[in-house]
Protein backbone atom coordinates (compact mmCIF):
# COMPACT_ATOMS: atom_id res chain seq x y z
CA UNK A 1 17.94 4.71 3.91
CA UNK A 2 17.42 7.40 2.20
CA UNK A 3 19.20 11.06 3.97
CA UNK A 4 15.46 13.10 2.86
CA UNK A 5 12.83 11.38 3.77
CA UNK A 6 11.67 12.14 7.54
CA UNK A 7 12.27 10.51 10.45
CA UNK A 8 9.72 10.17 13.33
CA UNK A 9 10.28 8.56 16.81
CA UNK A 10 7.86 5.36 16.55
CA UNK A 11 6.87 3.57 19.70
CA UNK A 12 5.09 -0.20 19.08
CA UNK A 13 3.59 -1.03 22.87
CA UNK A 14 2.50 -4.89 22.65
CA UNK A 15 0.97 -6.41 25.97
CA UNK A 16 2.76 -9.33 27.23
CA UNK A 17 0.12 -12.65 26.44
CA UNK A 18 -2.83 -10.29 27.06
CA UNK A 19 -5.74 -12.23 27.18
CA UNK A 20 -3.82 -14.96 29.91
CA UNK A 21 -2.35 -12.01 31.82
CA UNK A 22 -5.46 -10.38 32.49
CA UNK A 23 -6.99 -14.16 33.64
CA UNK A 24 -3.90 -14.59 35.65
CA UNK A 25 -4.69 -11.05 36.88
CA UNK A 26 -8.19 -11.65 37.83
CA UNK A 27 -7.44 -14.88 39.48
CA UNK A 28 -3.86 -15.39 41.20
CA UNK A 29 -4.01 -18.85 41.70
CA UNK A 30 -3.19 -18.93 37.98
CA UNK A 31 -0.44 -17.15 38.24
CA UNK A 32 2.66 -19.17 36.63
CA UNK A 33 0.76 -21.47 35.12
CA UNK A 34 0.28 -23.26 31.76
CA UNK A 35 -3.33 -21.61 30.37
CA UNK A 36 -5.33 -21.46 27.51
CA UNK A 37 -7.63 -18.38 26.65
CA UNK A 38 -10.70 -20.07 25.15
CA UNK A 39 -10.42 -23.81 23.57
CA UNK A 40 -12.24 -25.42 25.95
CA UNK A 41 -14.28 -28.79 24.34
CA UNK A 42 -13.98 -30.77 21.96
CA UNK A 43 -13.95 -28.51 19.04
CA UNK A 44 -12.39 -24.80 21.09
CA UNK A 45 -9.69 -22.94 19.31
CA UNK A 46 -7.75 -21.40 21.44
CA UNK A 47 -7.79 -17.60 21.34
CA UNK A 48 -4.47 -16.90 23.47
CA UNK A 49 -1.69 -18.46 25.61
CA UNK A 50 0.27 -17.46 28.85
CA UNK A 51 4.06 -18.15 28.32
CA UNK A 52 3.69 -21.20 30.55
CA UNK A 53 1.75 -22.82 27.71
CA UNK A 54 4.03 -21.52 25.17
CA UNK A 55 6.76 -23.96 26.03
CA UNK A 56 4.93 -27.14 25.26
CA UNK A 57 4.17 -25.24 21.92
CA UNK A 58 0.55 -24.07 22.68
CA UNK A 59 -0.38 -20.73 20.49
CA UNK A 60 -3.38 -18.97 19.59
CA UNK A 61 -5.35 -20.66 16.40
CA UNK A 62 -4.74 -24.14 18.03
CA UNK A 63 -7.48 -26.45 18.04
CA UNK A 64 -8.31 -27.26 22.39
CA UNK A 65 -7.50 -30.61 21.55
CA UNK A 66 -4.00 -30.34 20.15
CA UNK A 67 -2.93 -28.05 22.95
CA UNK A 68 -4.12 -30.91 25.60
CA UNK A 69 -2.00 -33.16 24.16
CA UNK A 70 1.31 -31.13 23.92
CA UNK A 71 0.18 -29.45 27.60
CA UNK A 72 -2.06 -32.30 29.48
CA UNK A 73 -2.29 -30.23 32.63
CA UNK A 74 -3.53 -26.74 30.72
CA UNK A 75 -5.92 -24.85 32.20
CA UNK A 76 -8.60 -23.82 29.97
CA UNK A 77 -10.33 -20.21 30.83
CA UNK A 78 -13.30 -18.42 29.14
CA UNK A 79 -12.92 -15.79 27.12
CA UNK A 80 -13.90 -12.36 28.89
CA UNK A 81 -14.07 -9.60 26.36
CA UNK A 82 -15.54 -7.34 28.37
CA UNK A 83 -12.98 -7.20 30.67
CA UNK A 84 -10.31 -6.85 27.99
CA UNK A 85 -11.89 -3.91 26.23
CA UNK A 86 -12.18 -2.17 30.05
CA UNK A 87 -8.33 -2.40 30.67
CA UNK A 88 -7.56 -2.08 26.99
CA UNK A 89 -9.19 1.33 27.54
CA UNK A 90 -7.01 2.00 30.50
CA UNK A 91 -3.91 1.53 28.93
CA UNK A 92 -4.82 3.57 26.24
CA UNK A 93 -4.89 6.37 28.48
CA UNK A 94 -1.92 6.26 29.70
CA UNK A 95 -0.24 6.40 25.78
CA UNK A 96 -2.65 9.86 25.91
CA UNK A 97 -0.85 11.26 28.56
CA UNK A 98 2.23 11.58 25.74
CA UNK A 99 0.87 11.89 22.53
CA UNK A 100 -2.19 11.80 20.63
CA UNK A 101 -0.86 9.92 17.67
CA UNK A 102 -2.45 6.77 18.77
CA UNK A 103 -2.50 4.10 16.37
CA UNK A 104 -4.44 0.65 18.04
CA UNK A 105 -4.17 -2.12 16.40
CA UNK A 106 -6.29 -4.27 18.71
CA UNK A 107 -6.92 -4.39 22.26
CA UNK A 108 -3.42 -5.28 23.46
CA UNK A 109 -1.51 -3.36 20.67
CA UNK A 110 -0.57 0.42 19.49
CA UNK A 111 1.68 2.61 17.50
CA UNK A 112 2.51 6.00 19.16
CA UNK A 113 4.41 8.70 17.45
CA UNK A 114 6.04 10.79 19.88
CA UNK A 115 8.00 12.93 17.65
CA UNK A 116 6.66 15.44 19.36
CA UNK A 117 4.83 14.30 22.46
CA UNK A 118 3.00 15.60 25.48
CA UNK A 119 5.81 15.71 27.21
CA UNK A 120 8.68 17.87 26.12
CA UNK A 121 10.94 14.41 26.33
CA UNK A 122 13.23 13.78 23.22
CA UNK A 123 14.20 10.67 24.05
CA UNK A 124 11.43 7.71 22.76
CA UNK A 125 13.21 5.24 24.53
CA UNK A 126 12.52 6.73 27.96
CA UNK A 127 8.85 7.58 26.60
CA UNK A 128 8.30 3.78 26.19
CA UNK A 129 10.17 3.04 29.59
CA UNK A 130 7.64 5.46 31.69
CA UNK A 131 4.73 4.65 29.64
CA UNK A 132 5.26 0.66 30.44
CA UNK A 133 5.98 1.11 34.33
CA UNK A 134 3.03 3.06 34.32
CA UNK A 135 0.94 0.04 32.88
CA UNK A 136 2.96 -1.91 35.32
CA UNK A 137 1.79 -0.06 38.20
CA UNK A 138 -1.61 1.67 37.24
CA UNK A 139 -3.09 -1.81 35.59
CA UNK A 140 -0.96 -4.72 37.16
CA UNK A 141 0.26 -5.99 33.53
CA UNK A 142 3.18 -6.02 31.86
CA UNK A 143 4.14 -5.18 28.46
CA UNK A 144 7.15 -4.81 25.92
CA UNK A 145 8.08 -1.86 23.30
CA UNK A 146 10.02 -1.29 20.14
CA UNK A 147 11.15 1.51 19.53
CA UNK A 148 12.14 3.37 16.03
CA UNK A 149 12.28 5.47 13.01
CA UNK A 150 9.00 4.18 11.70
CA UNK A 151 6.11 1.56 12.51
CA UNK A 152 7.80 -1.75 10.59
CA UNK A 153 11.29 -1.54 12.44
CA UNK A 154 9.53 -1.10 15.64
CA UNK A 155 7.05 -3.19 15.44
CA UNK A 156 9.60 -6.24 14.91
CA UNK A 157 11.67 -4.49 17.74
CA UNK A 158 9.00 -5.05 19.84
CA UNK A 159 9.24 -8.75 20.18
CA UNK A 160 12.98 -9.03 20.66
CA UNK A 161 12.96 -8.41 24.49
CA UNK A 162 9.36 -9.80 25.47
CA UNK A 163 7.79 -10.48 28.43
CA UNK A 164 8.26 -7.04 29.97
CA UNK A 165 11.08 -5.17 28.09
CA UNK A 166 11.71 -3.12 25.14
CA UNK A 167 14.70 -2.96 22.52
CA UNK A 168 15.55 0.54 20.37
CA UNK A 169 16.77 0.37 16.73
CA UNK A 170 18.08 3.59 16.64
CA UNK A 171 18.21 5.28 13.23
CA UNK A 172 22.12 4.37 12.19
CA UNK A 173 21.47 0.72 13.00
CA UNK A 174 18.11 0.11 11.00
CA UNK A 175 19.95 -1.45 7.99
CA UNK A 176 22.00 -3.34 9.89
CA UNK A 177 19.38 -4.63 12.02
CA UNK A 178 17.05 -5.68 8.71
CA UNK A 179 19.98 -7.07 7.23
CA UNK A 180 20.48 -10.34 9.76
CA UNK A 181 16.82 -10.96 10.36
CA UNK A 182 15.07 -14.05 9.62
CA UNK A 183 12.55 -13.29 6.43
CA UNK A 184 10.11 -14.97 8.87
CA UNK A 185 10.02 -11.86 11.46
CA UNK A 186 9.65 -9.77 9.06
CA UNK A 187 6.38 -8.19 9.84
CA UNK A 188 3.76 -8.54 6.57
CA UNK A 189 5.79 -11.89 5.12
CA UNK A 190 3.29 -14.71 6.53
CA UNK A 191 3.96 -18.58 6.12
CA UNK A 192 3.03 -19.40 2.74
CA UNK A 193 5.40 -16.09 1.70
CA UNK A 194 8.42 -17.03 3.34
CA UNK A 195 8.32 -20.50 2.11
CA UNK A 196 8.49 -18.87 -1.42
CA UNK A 197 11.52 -16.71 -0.66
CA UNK A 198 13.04 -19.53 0.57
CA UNK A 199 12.90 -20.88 -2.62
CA UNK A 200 13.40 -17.99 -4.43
CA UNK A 201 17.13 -18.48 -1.96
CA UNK A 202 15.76 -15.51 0.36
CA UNK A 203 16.58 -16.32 3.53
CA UNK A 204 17.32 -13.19 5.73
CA UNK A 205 17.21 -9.34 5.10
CA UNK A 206 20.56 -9.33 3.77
CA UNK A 207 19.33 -11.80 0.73
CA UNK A 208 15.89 -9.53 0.11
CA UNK A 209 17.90 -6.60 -0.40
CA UNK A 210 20.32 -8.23 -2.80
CA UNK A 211 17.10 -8.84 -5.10
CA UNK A 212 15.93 -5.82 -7.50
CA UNK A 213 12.71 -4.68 -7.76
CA UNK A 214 12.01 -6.22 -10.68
CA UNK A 215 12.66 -9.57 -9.32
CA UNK A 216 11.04 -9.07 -6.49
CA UNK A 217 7.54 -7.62 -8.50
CA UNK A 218 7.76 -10.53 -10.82
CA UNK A 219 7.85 -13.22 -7.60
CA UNK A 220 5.47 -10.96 -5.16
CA UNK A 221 3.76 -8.91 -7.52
CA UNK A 222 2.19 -5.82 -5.89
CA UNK A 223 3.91 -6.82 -2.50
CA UNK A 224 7.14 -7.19 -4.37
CA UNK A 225 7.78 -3.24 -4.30
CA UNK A 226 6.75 -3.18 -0.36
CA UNK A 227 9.40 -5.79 0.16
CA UNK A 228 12.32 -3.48 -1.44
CA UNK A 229 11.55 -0.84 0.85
CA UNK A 230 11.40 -1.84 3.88
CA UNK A 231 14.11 -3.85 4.03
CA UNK A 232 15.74 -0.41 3.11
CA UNK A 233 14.26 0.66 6.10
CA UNK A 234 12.21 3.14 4.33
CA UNK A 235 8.67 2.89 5.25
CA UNK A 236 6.58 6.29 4.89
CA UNK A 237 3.32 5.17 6.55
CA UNK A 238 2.13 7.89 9.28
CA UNK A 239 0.71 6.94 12.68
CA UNK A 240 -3.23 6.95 12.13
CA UNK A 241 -5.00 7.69 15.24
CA UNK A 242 -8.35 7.65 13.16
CA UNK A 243 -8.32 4.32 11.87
CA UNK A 244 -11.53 3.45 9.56
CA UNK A 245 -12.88 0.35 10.28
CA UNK A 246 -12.79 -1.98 6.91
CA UNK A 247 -15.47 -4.77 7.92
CA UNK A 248 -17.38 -5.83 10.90
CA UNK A 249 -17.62 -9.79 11.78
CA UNK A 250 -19.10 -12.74 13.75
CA UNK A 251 -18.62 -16.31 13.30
CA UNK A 252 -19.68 -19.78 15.24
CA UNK A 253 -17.66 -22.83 15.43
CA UNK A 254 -19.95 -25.26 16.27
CA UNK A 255 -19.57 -28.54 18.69
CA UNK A 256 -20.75 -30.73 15.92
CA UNK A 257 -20.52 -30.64 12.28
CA UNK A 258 -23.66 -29.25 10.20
CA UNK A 259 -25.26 -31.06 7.69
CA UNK A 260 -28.48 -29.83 7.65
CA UNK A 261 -29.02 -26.49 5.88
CA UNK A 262 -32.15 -26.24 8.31
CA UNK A 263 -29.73 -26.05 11.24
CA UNK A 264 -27.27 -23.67 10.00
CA UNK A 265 -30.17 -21.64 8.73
CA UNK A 266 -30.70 -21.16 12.81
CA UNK A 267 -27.30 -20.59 13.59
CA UNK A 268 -27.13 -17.96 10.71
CA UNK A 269 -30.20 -15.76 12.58
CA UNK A 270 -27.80 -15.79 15.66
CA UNK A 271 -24.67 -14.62 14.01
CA UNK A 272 -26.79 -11.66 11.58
CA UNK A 273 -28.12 -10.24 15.38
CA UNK A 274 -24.90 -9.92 16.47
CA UNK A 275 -23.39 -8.59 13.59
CA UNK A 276 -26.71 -6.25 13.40
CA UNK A 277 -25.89 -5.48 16.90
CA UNK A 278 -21.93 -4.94 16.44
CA UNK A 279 -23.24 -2.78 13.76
CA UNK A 280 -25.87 -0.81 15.23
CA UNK A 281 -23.25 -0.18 18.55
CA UNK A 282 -20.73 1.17 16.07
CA UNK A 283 -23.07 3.18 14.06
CA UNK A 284 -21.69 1.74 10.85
CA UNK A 285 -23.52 0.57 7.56
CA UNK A 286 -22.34 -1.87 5.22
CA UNK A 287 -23.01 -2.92 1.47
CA UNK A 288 -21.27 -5.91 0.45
CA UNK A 289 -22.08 -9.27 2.49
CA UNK A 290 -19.70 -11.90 2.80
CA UNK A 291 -20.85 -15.54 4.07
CA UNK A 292 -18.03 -17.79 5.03
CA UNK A 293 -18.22 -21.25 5.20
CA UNK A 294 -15.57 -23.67 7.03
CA UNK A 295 -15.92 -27.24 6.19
CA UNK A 296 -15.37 -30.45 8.46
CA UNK A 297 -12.55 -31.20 6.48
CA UNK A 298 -11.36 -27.46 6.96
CA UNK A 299 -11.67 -26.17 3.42
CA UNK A 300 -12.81 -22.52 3.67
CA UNK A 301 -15.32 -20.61 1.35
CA UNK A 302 -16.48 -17.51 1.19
CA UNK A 303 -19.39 -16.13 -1.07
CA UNK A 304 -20.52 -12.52 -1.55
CA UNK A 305 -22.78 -9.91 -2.46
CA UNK A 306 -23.03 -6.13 -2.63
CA UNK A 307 -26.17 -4.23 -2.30
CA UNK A 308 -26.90 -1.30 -3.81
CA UNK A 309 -27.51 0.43 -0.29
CA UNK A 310 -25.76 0.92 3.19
CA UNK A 311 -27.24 -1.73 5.95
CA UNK A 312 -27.60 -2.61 9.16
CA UNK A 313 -30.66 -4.38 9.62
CA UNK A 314 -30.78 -8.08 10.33
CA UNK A 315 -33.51 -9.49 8.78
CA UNK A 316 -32.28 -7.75 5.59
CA UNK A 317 -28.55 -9.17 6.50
CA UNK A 318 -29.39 -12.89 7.39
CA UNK A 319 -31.65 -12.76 4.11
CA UNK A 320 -28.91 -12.23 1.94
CA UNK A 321 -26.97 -14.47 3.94
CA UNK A 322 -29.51 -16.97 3.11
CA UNK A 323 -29.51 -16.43 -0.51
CA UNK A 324 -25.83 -16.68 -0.28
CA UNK A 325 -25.98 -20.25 1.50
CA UNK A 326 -28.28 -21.81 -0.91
CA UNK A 327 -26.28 -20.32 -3.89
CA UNK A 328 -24.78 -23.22 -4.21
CA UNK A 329 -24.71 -26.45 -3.02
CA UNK A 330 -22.60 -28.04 -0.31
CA UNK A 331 -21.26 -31.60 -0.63
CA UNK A 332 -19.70 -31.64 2.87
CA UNK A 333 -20.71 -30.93 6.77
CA UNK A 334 -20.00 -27.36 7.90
CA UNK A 335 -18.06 -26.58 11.06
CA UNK A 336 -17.95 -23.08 10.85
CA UNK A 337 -20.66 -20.00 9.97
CA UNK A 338 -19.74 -16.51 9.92
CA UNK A 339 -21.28 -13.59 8.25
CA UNK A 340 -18.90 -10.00 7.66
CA UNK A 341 -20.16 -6.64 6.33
CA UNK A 342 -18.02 -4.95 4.13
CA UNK A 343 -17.68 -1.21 1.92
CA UNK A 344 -18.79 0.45 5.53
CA UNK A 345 -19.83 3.68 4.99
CA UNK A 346 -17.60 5.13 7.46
CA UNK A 347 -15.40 8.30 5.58
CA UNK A 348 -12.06 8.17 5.92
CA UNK A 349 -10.33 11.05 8.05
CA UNK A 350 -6.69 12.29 7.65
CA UNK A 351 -5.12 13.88 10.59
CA UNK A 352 -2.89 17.37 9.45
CA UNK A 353 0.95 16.70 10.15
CA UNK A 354 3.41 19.31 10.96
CA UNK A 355 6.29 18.07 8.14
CA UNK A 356 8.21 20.71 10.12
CA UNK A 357 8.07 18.46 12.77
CA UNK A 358 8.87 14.77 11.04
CA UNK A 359 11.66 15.98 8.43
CA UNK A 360 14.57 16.89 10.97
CA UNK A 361 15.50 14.25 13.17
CA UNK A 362 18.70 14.04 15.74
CA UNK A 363 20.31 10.98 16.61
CA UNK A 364 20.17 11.65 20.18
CA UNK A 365 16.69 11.73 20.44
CA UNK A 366 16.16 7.89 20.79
């Protein structure tokens, strides 16, 4: 790493299999059982998985009917966002209480920089300790923590010691903690990535730092100079408690395939009021419509279109999705609908740092 750059005291706090915990939660005769969140039918995906599950190799993304067969006595349960967003919003509370660098990046996830917190406590480590028996105690869930110098080391951290602990990677160890890691936990390198670095003879941290950044822009392109940092364990990005929503979604897998554009014109009008709605509830405009399109044989398309205006209305929304539909014709059944708005006209705020307070950091403090 390099001595000058600053050095915060990152927290990652990830909730233990969320979406099952809060089922198992709201109904104890689940409790230590194999479940799915969603995936129910013949064509569900599932949208999470309680550890029980996780063993016959059920995950989120899995089609209902794959999980039955590697789990045949999973339990399906609905989906009950509602109730997420209501303890989500506990939770986030409690990180409050310390600091008001809060960085969500979903219901069950956050960044906290407690650098200097709430509290007057220079340790992190016992930050995230107190802050996840408080969850524990105040919500009835569990959930795990990394802890480090900056969001990327502890967001992998934050998975070594799941369910219901955390791990620190305290600054003199960061290197040698990148160094023996599996390319594949790297946070950022996805599937299709990894394969290529395995290729390319990258296998662990140790073999992405032996490449130079001109190898690795050449292979990765823009992501290639991303790579040689952070397995340097230099990654400058600030916790953002103001983060600006990019796009706003909804989609609809359907229970049989589509072939009639008169049918998925119907299921279009749903998905443009909710997205209307979604819209309307955040008090966000969009320009640029995007209409995406899964097939029965799972090929996904997207088509777009930017206005020259901000909206939020849906007849003007599920017109353009329209347009968008019949812009070209479709030679297969559809599966899946979804409509996304886009260039929001939300303006992006920065939150003033004290470098004072980020630039010095001591060892102890962890």
């Amino acid at each position: 790493m390099q001595d000058n750059l600053p050095i915060r005291k990152i927290i990652h706090v990830d909730m233990d299999a969320f979406y099952a915990s809060v089922a198992e939660m709201d109904d104890p005769t689940l409790k230590g059982k194999a479940i799915a969140v969603g995936g129910g039918g013949s064509r569900g995906v599932i949208s999470a998985a309680s550890y029980e599950a996780r063993k016959f190799g059920v995950k989120s993304a899995m089609s209902g009917r794959l999980a039955i067969k590697l789990c045949p006595h999973l339990i399906f349960v609905k989906t009950n966002f509602d109730r997420y967003k209501e303890i989500s919003k506990k939770v986030r509370a409690i990180f409050f209480d310390y600091t008001d660098l809060v960085e969500p990046l979903s219901l069950d996830e956050a960044y906290l920089d407690v650098t200097e917190n709430k509290k007057g406590n220079p340790s992190a480590s016992l930050i995230a300790k107190e802050i996840r028996a408080r969850i524990f105690n105040e919500v009835g869930l569990t959930a795990s923590a990394g802890i480090s110098i900056n969001k990327f080391v502890a967001k992998i951290a934050s998975d070594f010691n799941k369910p219901n602990g955390q791990k620190t990677v305290y600054p003199e160890e960061v290197l040698d903690f990148l160094k023996v890691l599996d390319i594949r936990k790297f946070y950022g390198i996805g599937k299709v990535t990894a394969e290529k670095m395995y290729q390319k003879g990258v296998f662990t941290g140790l073999d992405l730092k032996s490449k130079s950044l001109e190898f690795l822009e050449e292979n990765f392109g823009k992501s290639g100079k991303q790579y040689y940092y952070i397995v340097r364990g230099i990654h400058n990005s600030e916790v953002k408690p103001n983060r600006i929503r990019k796009s706003l979604a909804a989609e609809r897998t359907f229970n049989e395939n589509l072939s009639s554009e008169i049918f998925m014109l119907e299921k279009l009008e749903h998905i443009a009021t909710e997205v209307s709605k979604r819209l309307n509830t955040s008090k966000v405009a969009g320009k640029t419509i995007t209409l995406k399109i899964k097939y029965s044989d799972f090929t996904l398309q997207t088509r777009s279109k930017t206005l020259p205006y901000f909206i939020s209305d849906k007849d003007i929304i599920l017109e353009t999705a329209k347009n968008l539909l019949y812009q070209e014709k479709m030679n297969n059944s559809v599966r899946l609908l979804g409509i996304s708005l886009s260039n929001l006209n939300t303006e992006k705020k920065t939150k003033k740092v004290d470098k004072k307070s980020v630039s010095v950091q001591l060892k102890f403090g962890f």
